[in-house]
N, C-alpha and C. Protein backbone atom coordinates (compact mmCIF):
# COMPACT_ATOMS: atom_id res chain seq x y z
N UNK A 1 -4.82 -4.57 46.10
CA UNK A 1 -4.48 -3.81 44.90
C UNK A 1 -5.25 -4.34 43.70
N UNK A 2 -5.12 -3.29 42.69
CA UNK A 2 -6.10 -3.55 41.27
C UNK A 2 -5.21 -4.77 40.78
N UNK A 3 -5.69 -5.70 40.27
CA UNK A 3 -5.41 -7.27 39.33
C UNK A 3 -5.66 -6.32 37.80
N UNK A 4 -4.87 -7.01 37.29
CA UNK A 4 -5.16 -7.00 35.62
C UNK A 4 -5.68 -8.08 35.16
N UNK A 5 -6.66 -7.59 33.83
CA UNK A 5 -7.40 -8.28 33.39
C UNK A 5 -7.50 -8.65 32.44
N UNK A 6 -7.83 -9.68 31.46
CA UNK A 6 -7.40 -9.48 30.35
C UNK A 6 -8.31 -9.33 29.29
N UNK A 7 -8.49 -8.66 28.31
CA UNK A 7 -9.24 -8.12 27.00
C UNK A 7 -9.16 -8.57 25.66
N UNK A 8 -9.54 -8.25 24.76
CA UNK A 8 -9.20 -8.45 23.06
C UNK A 8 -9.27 -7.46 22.62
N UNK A 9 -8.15 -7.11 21.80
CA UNK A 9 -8.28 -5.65 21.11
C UNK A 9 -8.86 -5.69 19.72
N UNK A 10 -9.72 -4.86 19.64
CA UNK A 10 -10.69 -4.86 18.15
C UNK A 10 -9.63 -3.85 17.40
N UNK A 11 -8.96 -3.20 17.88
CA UNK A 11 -8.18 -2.52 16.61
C UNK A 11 -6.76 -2.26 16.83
N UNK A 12 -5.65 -1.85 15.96
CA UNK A 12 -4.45 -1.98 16.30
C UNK A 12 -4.27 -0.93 18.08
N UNK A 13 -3.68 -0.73 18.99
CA UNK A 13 -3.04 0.07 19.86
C UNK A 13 -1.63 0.45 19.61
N UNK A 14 -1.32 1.92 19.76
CA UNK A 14 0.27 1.37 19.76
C UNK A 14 0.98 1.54 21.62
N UNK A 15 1.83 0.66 21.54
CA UNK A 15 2.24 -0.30 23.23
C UNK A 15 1.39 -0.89 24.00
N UNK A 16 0.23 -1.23 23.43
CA UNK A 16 -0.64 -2.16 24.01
C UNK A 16 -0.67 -3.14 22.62
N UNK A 17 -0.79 -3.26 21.74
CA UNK A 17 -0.92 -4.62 20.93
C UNK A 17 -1.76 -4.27 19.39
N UNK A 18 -1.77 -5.58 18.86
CA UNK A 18 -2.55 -5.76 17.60
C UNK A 18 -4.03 -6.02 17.53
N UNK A 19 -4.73 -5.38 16.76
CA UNK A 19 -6.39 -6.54 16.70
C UNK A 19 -6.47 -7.66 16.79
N UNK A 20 -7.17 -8.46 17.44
CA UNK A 20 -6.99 -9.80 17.91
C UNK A 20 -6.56 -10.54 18.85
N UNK A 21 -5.33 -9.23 19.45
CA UNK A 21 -4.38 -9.74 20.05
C UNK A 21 -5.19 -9.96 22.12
N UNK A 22 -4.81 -10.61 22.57
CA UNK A 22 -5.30 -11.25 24.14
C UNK A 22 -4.13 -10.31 24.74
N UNK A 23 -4.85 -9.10 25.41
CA UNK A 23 -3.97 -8.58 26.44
C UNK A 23 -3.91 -8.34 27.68
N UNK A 24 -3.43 -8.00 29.14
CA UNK A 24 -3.81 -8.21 30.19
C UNK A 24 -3.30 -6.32 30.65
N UNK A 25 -4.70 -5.59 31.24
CA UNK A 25 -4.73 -4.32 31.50
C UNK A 25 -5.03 -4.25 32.86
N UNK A 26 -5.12 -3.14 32.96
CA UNK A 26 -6.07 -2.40 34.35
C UNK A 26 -7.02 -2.63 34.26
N UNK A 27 -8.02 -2.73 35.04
CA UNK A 27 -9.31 -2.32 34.72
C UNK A 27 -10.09 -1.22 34.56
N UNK A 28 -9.09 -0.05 35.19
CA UNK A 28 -10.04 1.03 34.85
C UNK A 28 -9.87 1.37 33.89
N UNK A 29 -8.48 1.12 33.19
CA UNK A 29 -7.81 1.37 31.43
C UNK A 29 -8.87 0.78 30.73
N UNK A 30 -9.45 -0.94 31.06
CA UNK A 30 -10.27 -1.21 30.04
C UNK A 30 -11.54 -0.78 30.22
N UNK A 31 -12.53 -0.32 31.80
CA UNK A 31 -13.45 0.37 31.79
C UNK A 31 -13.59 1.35 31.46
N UNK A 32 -12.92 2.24 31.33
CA UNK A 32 -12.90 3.81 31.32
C UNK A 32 -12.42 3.96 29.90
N UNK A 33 -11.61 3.64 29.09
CA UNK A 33 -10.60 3.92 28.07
C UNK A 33 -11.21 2.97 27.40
N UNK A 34 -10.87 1.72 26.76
CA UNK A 34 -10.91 0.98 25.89
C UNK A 34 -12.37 0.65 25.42
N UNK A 35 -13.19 -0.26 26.32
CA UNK A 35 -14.69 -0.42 26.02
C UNK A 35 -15.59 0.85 25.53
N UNK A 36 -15.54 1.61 26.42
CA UNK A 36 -16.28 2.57 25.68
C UNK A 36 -15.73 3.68 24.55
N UNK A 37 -14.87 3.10 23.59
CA UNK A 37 -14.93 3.26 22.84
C UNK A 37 -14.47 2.39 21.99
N UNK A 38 -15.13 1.00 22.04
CA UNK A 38 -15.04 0.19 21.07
C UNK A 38 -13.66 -0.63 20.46
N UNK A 39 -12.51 0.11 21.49
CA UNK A 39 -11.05 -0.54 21.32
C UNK A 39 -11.00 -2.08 21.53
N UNK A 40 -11.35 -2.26 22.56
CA UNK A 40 -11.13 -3.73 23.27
C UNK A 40 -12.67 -4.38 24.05
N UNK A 41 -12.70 -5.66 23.82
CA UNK A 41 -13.87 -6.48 24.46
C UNK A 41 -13.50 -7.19 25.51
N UNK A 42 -14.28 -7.71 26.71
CA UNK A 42 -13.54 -8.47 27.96
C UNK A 42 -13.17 -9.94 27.05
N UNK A 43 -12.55 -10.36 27.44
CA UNK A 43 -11.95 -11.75 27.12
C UNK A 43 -12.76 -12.77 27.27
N UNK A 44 -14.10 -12.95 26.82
CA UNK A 44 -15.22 -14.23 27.00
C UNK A 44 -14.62 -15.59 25.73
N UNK A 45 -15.48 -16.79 25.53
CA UNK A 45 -14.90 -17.20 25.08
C UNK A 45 -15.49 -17.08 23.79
N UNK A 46 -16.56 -16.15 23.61
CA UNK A 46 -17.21 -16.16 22.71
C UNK A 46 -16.58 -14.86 21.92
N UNK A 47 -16.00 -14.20 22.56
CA UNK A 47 -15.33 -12.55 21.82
C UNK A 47 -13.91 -13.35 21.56
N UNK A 48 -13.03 -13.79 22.17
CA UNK A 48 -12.00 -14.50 21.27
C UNK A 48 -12.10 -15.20 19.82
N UNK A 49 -13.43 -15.97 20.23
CA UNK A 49 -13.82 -17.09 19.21
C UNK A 49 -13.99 -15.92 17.67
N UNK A 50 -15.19 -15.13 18.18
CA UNK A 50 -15.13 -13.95 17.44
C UNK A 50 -14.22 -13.13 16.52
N UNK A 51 -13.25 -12.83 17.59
CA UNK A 51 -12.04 -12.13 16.93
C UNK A 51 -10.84 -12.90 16.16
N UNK A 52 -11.00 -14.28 16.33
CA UNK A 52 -10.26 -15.11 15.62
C UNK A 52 -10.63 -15.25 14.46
N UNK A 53 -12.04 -15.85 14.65
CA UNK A 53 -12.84 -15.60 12.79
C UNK A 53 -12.41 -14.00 12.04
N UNK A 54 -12.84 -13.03 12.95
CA UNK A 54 -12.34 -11.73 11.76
C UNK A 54 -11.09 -12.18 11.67
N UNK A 55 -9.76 -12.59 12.45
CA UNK A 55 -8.67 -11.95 11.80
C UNK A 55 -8.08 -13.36 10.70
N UNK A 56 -9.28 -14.57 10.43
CA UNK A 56 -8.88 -15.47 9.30
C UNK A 56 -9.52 -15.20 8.37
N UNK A 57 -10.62 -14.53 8.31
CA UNK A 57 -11.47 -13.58 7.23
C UNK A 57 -10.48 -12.32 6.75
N UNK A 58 -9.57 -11.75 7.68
CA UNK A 58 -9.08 -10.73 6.97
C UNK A 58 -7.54 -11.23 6.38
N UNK A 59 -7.24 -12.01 6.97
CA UNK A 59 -5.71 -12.96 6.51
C UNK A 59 -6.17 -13.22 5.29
N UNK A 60 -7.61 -13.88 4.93
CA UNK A 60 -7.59 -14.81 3.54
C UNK A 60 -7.91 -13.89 2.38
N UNK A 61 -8.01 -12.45 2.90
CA UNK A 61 -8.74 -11.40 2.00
C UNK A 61 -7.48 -11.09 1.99
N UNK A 62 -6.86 -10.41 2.68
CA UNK A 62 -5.64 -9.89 2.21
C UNK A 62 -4.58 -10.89 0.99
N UNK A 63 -4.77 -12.21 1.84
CA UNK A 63 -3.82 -13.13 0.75
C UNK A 63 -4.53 -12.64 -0.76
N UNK A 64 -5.77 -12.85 -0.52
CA UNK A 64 -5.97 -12.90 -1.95
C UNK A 64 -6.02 -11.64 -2.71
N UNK A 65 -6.06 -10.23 -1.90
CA UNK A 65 -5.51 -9.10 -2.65
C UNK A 65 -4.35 -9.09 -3.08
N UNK A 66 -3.26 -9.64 -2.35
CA UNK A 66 -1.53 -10.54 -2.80
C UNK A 66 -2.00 -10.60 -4.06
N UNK A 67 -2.32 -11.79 -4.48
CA UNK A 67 -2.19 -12.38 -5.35
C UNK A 67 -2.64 -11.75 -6.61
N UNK A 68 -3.79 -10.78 -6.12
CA UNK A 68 -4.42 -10.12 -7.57
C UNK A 68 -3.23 -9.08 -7.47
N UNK A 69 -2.96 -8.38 -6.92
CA UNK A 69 -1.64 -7.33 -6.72
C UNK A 69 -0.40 -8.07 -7.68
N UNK A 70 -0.31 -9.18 -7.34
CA UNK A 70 0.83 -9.72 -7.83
C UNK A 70 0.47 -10.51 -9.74
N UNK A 71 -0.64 -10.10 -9.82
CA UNK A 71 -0.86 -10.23 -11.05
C UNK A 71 -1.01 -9.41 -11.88
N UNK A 72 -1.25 -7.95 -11.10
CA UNK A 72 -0.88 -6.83 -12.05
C UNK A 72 0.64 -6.67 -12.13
N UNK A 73 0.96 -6.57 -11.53
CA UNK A 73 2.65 -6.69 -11.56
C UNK A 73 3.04 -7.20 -12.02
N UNK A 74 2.83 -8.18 -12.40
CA UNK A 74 3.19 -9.52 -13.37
C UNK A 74 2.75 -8.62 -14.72
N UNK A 75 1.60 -8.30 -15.19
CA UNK A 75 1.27 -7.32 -16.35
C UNK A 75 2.05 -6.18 -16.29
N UNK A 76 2.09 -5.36 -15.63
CA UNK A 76 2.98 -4.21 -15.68
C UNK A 76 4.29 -4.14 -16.11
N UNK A 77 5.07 -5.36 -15.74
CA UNK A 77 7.01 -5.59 -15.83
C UNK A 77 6.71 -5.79 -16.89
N UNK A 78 5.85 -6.04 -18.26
CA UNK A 78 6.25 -6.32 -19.42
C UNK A 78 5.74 -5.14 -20.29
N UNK A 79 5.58 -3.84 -19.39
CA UNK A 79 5.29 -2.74 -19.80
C UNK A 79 6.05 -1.82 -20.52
N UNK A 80 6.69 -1.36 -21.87
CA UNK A 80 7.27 -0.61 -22.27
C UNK A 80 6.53 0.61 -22.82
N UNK A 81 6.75 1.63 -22.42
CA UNK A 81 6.73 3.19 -22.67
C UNK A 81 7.65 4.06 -23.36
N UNK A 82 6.91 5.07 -24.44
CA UNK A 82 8.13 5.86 -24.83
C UNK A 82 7.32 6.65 -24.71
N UNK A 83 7.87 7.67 -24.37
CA UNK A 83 7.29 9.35 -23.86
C UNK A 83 8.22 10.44 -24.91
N UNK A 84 7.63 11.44 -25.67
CA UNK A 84 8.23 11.63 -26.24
C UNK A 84 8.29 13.13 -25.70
N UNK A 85 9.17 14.23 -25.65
CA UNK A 85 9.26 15.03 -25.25
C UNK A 85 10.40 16.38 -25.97
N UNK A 86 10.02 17.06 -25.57
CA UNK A 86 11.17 18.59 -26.40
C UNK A 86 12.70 18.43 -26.01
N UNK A 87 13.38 18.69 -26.21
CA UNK A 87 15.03 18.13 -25.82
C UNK A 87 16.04 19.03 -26.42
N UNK A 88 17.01 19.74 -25.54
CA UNK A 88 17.32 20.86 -26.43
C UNK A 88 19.23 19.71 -25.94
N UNK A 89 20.15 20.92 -26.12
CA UNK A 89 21.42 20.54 -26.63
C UNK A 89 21.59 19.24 -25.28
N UNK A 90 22.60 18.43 -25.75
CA UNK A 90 23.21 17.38 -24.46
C UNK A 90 22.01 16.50 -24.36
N UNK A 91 21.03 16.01 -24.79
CA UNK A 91 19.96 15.44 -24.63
C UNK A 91 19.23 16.21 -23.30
N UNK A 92 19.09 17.02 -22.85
CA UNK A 92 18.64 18.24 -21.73
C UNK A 92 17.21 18.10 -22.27
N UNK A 93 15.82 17.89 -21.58
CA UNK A 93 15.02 18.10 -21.79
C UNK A 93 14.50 19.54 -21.57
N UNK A 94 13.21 20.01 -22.03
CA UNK A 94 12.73 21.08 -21.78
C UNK A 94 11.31 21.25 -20.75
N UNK A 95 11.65 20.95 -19.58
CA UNK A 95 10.86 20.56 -18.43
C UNK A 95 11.32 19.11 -18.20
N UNK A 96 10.35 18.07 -17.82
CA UNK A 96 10.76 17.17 -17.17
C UNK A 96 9.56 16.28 -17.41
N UNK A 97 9.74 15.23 -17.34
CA UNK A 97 9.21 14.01 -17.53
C UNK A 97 8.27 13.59 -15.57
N UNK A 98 6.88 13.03 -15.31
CA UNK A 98 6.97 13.54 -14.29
C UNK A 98 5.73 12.18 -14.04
N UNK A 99 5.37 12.17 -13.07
CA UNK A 99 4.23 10.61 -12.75
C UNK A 99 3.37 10.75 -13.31
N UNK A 100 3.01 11.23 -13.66
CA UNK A 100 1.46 12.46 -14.45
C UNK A 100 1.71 11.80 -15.68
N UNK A 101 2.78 11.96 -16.15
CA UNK A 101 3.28 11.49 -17.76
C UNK A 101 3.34 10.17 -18.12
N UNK A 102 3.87 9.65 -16.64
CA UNK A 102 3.67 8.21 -16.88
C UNK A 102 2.34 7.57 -16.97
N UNK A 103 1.33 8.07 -15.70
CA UNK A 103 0.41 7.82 -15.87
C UNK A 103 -0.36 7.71 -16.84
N UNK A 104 -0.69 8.91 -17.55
CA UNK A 104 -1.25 9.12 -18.85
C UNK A 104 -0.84 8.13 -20.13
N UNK A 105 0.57 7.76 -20.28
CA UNK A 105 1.11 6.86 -20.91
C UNK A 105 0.73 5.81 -20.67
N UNK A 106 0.80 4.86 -19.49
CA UNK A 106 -0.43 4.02 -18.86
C UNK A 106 -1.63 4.18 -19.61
N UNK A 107 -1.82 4.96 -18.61
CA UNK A 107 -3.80 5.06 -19.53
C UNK A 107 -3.71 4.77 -20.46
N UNK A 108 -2.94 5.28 -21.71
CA UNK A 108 -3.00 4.96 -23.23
C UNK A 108 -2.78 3.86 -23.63
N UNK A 109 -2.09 3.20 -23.11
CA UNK A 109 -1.80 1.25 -23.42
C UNK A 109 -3.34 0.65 -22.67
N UNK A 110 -4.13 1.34 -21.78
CA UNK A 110 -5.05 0.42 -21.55
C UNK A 110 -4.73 0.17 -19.73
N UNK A 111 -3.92 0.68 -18.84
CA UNK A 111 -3.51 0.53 -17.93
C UNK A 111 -3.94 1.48 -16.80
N UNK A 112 -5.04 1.08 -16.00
CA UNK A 112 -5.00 2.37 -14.85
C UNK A 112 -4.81 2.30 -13.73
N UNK A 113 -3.67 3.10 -13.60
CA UNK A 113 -2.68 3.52 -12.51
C UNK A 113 -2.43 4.75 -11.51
N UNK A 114 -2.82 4.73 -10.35
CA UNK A 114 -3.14 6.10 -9.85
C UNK A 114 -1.77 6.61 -9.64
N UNK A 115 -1.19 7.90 -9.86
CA UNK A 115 0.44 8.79 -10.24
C UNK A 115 0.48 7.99 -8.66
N UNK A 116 -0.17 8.37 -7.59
CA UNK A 116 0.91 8.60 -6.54
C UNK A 116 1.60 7.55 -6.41
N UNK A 117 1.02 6.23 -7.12
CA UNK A 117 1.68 4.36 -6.42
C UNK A 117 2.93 4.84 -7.72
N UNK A 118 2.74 5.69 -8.46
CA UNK A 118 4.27 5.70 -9.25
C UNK A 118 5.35 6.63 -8.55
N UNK A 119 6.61 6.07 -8.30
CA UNK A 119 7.01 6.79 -7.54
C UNK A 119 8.52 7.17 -8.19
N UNK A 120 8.52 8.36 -8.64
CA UNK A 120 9.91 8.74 -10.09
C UNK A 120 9.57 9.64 -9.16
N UNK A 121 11.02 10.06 -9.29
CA UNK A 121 12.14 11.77 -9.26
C UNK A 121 11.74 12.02 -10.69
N UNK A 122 11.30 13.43 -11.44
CA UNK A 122 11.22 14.11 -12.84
C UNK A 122 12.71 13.54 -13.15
N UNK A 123 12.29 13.71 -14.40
CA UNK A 123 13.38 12.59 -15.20
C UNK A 123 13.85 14.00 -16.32
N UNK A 124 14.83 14.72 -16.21
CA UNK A 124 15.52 15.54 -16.93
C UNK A 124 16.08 15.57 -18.15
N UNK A 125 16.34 14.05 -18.25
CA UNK A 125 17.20 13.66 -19.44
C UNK A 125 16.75 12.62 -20.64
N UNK A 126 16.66 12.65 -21.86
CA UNK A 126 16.42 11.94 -22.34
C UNK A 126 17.50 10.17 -22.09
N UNK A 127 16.55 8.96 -22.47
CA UNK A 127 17.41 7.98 -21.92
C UNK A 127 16.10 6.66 -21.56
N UNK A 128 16.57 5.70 -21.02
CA UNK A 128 15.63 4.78 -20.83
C UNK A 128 15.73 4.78 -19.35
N UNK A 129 14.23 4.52 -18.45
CA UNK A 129 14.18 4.38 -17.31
C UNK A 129 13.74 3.39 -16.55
N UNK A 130 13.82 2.72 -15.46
CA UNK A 130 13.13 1.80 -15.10
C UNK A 130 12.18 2.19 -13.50
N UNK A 131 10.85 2.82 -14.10
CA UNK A 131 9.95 3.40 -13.08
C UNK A 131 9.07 2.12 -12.04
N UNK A 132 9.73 2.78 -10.74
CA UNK A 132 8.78 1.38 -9.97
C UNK A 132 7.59 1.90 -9.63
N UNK A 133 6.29 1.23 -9.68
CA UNK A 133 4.84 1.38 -9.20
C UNK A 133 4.20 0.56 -7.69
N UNK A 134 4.57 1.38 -6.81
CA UNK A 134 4.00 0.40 -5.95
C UNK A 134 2.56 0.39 -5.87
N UNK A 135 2.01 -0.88 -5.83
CA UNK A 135 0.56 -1.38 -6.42
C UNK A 135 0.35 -1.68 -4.84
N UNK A 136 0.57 -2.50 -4.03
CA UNK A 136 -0.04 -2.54 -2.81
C UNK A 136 0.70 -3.78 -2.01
N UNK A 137 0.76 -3.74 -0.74
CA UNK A 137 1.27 -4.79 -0.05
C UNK A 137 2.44 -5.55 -0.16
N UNK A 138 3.21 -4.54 -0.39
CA UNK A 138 4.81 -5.02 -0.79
C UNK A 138 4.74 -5.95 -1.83
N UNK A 139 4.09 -4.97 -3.13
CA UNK A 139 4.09 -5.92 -4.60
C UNK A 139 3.98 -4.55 -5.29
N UNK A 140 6.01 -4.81 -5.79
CA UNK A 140 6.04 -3.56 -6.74
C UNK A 140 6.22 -4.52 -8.22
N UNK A 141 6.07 -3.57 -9.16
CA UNK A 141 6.42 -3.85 -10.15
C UNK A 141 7.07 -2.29 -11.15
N UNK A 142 7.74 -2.86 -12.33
CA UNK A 142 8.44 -2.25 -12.43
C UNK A 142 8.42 -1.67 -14.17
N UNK A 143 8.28 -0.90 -15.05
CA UNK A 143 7.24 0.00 -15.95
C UNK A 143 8.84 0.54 -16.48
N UNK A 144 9.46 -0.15 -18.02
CA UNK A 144 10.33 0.66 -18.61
C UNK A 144 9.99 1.78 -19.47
N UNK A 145 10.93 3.18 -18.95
CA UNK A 145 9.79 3.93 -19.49
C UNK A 145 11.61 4.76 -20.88
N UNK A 146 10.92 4.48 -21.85
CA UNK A 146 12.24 5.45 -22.93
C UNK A 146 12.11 7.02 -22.88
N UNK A 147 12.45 7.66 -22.57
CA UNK A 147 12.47 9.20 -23.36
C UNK A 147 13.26 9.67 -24.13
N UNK A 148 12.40 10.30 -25.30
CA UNK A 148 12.95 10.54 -26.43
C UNK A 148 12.71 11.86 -27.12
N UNK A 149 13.41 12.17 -27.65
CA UNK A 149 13.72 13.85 -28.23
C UNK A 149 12.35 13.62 -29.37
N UNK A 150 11.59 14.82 -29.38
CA UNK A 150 10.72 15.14 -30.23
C UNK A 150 11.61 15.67 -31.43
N UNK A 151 10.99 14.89 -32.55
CA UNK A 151 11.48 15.88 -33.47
C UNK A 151 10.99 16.53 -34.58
């Protein structure tokens, strides 16, 4: 009978494993399927060695996107906004307050922020808000935003 063999996967799989990761297949899975198209390499000691360097090259890049991530965030939480807007009886706005708005408000302090990492429900009511921005890699920060009746 066919033996399994074992490989390195160059990119995530899902129920076979992670990039990097040492897995043990078929062989015709890794002849037929994986190698030729660049998924997985045979297990030499030179393609481990290989795939270990990318994945401490991409660990130390990522850390250090952390950290710049976590330094805008650090700038952002001391972010106050007032948006000023039309407001009819009950403090009821007239439309809605919306990521677009925030954004732009951003922009105007000097801050650029793409809407979609802001992530608000339209804000109906005049009142103070506390809008979270997710910036990247589980590093939110958090953008008080006032709305206030034009007058």
């Amino acid at each position: 009978m066919a033996r399994n063999i074992q490989v390195v996967l160059t990119e995530d799989l899902p129920n076979v494993g992670k990039s990097g990761d040492l897995v043990r297949v078929r062989p015709g899975y890794a002849r037929n399927f994986l190698m030729p198209r660049g998924l997985a390499a045979m297990a030499t000691k030179d393609n481990v060695a290989r795939i270990e360097h990318e994945k401490r090259v991409a660990l130390t890049r990522a850390q250090k996107q952390r950290t710049e991530n976590q330094k805008l965030a650090d700038v952002l939480g001391g972010v106050k906004l007032t948006i000023p807007c039309s407001a009819g009886e009950g403090d009821k706005l007239y439309g809605s307050v919306t990521s677009r708005d925030v954004e732009e408000a951003l922009a105007a302090k000097g801050h650029v922020v793409d809407r979609r990492k802001i992530v608000l429900e339209p804000i109906k009511e005049v009142g103070v808000y506390s809008v979270p921005i997710r910036i990247g890699s589980g590093v939110d920060a958090h953008v008080q935003v006032e709305v206030v009746a034009k007058s």
